[in-house]
C-alpha atoms as a PDB file:
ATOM      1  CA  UNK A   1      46.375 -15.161  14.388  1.00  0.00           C
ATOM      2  CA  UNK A   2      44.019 -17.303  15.499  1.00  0.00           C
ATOM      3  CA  UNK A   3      41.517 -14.574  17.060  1.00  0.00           C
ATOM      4  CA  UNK A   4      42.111 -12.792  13.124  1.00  0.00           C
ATOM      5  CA  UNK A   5      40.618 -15.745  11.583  1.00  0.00           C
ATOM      6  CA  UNK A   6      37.591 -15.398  14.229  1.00  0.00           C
ATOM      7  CA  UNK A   7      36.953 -12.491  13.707  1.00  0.00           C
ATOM      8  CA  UNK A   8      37.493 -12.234   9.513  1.00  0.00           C
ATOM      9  CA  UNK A   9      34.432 -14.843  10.276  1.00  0.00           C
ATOM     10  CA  UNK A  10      31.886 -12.104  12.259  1.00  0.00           C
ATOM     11  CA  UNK A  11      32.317  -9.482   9.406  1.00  0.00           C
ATOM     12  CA  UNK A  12      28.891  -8.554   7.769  1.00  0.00           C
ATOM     13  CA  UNK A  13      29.427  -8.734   4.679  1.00  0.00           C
ATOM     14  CA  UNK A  14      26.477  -7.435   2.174  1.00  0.00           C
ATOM     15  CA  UNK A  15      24.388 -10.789   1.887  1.00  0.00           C
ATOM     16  CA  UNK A  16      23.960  -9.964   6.279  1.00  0.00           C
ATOM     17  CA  UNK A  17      23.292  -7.133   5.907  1.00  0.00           C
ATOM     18  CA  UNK A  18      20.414  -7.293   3.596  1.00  0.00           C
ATOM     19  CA  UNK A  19      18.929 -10.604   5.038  1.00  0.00           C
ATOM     20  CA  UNK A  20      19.066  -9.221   8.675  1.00  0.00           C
ATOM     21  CA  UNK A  21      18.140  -5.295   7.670  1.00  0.00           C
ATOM     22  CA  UNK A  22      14.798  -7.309   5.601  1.00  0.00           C
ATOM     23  CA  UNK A  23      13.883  -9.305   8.728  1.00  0.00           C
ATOM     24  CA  UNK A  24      14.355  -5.817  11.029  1.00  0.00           C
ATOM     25  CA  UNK A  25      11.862  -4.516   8.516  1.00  0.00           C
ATOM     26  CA  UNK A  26       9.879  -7.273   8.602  1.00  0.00           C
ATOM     27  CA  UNK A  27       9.627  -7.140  12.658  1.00  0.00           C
ATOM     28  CA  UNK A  28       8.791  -3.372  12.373  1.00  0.00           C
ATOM     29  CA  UNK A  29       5.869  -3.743   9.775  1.00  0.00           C
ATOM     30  CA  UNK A  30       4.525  -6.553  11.631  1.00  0.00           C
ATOM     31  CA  UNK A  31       5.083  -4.245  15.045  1.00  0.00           C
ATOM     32  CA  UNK A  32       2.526  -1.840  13.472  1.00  0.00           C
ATOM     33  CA  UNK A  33      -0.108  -4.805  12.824  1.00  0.00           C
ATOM     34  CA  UNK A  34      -0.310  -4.904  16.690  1.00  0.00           C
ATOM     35  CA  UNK A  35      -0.190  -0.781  17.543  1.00  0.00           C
ATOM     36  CA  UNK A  36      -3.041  -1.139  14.425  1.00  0.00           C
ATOM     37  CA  UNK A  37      -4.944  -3.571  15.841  1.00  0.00           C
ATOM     38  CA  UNK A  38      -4.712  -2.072  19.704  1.00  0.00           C
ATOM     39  CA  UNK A  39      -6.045   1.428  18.035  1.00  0.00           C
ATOM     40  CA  UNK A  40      -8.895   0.066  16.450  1.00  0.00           C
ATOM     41  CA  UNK A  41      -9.791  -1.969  19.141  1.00  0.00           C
ATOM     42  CA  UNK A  42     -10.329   1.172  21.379  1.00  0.00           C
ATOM     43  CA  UNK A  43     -11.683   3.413  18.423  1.00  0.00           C
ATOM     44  CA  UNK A  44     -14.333   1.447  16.542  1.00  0.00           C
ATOM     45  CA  UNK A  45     -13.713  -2.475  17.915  1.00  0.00           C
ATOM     46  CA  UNK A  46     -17.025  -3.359  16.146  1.00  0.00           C
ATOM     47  CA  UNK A  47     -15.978  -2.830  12.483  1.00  0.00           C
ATOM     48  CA  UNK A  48     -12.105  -1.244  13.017  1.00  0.00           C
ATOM     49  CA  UNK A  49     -10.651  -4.691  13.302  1.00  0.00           C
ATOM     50  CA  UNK A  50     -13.183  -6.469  10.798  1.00  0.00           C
ATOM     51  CA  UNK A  51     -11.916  -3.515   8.325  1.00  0.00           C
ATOM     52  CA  UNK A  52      -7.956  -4.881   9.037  1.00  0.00           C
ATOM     53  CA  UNK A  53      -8.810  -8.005   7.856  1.00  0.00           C
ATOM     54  CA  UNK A  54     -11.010  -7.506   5.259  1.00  0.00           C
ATOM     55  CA  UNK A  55     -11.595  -6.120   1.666  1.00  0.00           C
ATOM     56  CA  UNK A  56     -10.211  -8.806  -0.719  1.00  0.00           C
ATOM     57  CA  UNK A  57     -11.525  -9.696  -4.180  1.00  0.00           C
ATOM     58  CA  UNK A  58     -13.880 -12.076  -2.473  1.00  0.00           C
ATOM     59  CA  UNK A  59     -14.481 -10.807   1.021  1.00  0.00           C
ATOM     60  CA  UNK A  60     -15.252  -7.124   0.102  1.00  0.00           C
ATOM     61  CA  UNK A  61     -15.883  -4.956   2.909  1.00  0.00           C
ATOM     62  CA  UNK A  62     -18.815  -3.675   1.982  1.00  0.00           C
ATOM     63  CA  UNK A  63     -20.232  -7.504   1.386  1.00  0.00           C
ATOM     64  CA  UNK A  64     -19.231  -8.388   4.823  1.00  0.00           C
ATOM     65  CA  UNK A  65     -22.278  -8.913   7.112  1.00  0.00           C
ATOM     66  CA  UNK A  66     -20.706  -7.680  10.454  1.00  0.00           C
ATOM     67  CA  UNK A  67     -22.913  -9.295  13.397  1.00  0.00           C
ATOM     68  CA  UNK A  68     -25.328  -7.405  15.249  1.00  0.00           C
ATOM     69  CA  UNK A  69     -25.468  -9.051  18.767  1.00  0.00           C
ATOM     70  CA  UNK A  70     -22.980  -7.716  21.280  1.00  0.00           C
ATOM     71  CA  UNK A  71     -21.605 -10.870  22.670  1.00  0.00           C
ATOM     72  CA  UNK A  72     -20.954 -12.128  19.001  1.00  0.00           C
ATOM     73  CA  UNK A  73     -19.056  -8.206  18.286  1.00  0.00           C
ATOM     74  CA  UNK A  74     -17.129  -9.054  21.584  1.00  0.00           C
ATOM     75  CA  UNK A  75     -16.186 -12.267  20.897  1.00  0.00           C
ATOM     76  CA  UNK A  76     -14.655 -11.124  17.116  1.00  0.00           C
ATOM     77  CA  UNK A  77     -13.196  -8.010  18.623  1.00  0.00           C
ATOM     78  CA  UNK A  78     -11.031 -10.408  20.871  1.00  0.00           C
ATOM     79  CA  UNK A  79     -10.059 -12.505  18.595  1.00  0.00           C
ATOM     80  CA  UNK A  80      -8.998 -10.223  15.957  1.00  0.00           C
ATOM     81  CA  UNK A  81      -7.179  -8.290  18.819  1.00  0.00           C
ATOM     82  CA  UNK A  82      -5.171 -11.037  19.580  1.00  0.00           C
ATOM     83  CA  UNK A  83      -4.209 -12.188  15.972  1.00  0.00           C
ATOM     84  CA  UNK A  84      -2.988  -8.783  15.818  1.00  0.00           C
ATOM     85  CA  UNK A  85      -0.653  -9.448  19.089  1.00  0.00           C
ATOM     86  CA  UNK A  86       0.413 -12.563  17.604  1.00  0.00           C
ATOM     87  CA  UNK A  87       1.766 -10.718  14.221  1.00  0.00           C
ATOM     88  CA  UNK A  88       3.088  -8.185  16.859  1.00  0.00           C
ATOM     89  CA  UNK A  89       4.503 -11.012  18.882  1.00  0.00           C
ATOM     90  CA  UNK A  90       6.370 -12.376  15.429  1.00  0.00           C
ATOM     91  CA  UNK A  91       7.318  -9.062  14.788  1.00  0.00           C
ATOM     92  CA  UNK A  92       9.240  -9.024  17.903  1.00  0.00           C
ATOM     93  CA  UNK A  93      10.875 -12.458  16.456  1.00  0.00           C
ATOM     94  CA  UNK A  94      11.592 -10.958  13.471  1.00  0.00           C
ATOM     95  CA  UNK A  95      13.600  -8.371  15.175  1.00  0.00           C
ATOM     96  CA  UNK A  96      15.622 -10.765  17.609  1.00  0.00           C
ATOM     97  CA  UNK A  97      16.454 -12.776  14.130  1.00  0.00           C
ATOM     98  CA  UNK A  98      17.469  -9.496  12.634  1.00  0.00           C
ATOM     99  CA  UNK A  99      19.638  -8.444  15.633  1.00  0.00           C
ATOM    100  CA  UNK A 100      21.412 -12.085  15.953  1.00  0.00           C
ATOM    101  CA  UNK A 101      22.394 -11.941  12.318  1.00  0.00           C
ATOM    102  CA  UNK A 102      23.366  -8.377  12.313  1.00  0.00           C
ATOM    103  CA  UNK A 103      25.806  -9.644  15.817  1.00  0.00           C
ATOM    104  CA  UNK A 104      26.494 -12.521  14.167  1.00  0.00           C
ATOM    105  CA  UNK A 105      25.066 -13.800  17.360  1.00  0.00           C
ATOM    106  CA  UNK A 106      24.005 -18.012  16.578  1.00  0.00           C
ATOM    107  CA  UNK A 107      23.368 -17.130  12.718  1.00  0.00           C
ATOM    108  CA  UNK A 108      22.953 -20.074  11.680  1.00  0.00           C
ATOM    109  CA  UNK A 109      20.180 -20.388  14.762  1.00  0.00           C
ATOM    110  CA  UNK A 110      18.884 -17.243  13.613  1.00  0.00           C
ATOM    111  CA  UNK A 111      18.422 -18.706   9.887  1.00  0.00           C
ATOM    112  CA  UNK A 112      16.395 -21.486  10.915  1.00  0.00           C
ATOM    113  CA  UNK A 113      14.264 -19.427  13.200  1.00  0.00           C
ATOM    114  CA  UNK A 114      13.121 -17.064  10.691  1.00  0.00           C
ATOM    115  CA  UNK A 115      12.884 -19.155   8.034  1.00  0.00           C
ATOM    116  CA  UNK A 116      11.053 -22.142   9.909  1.00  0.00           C
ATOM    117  CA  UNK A 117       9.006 -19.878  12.141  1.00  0.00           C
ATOM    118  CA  UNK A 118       8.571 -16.930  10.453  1.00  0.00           C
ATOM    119  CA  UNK A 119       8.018 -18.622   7.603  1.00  0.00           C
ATOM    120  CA  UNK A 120       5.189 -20.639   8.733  1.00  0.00           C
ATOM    121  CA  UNK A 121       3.178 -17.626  10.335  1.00  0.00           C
ATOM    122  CA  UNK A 122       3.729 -15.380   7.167  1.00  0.00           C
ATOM    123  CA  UNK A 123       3.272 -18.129   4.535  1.00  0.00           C
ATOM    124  CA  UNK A 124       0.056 -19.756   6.055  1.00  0.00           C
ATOM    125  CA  UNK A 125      -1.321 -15.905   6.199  1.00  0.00           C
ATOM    126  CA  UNK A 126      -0.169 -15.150   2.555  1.00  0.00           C
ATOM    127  CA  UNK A 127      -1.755 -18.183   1.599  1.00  0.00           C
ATOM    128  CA  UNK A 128      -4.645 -18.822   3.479  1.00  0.00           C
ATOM    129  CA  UNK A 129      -5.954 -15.109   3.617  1.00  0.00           C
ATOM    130  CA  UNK A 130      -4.357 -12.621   1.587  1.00  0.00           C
ATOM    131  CA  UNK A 131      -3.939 -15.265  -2.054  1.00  0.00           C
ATOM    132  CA  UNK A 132      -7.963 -16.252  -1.898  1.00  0.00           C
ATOM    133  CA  UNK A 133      -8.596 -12.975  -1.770  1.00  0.00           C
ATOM    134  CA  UNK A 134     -10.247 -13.089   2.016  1.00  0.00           C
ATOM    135  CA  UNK A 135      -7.510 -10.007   2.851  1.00  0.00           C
ATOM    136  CA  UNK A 136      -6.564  -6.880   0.543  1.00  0.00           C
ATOM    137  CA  UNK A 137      -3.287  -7.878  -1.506  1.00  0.00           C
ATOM    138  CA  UNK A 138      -1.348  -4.590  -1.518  1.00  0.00           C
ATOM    139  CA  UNK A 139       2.207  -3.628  -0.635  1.00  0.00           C
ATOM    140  CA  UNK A 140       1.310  -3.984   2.901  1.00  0.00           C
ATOM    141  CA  UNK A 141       0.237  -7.597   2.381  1.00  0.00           C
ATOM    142  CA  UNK A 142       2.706  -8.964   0.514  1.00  0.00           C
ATOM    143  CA  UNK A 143       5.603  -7.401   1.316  1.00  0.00           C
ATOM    144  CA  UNK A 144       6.597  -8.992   4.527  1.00  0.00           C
ATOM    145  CA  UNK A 145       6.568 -12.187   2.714  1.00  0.00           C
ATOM    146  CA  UNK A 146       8.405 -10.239  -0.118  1.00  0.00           C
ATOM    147  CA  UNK A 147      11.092  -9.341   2.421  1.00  0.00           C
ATOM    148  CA  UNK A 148      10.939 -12.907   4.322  1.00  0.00           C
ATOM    149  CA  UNK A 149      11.905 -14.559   0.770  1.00  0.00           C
ATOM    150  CA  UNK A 150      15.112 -11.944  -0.019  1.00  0.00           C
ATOM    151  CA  UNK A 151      16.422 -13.067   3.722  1.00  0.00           C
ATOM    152  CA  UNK A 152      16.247 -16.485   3.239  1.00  0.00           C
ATOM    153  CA  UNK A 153      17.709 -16.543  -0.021  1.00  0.00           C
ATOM    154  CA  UNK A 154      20.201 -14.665   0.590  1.00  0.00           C
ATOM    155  CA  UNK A 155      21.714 -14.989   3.964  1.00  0.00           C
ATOM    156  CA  UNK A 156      22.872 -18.534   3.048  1.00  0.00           C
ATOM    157  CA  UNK A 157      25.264 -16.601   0.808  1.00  0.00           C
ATOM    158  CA  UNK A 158      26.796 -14.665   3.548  1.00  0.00           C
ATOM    159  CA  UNK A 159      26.563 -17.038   6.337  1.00  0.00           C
ATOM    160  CA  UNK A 160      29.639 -18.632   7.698  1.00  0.00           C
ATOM    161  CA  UNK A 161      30.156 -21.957   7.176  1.00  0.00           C
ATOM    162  CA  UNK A 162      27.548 -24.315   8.848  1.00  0.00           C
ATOM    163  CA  UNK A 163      28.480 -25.266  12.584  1.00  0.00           C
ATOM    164  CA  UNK A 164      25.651 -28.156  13.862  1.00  0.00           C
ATOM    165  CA  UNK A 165      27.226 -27.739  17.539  1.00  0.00           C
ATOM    166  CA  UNK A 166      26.007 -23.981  17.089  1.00  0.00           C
ATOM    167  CA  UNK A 167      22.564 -24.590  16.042  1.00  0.00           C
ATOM    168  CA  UNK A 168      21.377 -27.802  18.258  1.00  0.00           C
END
């Protein structure tokens, strides 16, 4: 009876399965900011990567002075490549937090994760480069914060109830 109860408990129910399937999205689309960033950074690393992160009502592209001196091109080049392995890298995140919830694997664990860490890296990029307008808002832009905000409203519907031995 006992192993019933347990396992009544690991059901996905729908409020699961939408928080974990939005943070699987959310790893993928984030996934493709990496493959992006790798292809322009072996196509066209001069202006490629500056056109990923530009275009926004105050950073058009086409108002951006790109620099001219190759060490300078190198230096951005790098640096945008590895912000775009970082959102890869969180995309990965997103992904284990999707798979623990969809396992029921630590959910609880896997709350906090995405909505402490993920949270932080896609908040501080909605608002620090995509809400002043640096970065194009389009679906693309705001829609992994879009799906970030259905998880972590609504997993705490489906979750079962709060174990602080399970989480620490």
């Amino acid at each position: 009876m006992d192993n019933n109860k347990i396992e009544s408990k690991k059901e996905l129910n729908t409020a699961i399965k939408i928080g974990s399937m939005a943070y699987l999205l959310w790893g993928v689309l984030h996934l493709w900011v990496g493959y992006e960033g790798i292809h322009q950074y072996i196509i066209n690393p001069d202006k490629g990567l500056w056109g990923m992160l530009t275009g926004g009502d105050f950073a058009p592209i086409d108002k951006f002075q790109f620099a001219t001196d190759s060490i300078t091109l190198k230096v951005h080049a790098n640096f945008i490549l590895n912000f775009c392995l970082d959102v890869a890298g969180y995309g990965l995140l997103g992904i284990l937090v999707g798979t623990m919830l969809w396992k029921m694997s630590k959910p609880w664990l896997a709350y906090f994760i995405g909505f402490f860490i993920i949270g932080l890296g896609d908040l501080a990029f909605l608002f620090l480069q995509v809400v002043p307008g640096h970065i194009k808002g389009d679906l693309a832009t705001y829609g992994g914060p879009a799906l970030w905000f259905i998880a972590v409203i609504v997993l705490p519907f489906g979750l079962p109830k709060i174990k602080w031995k399970e989480i620490i």
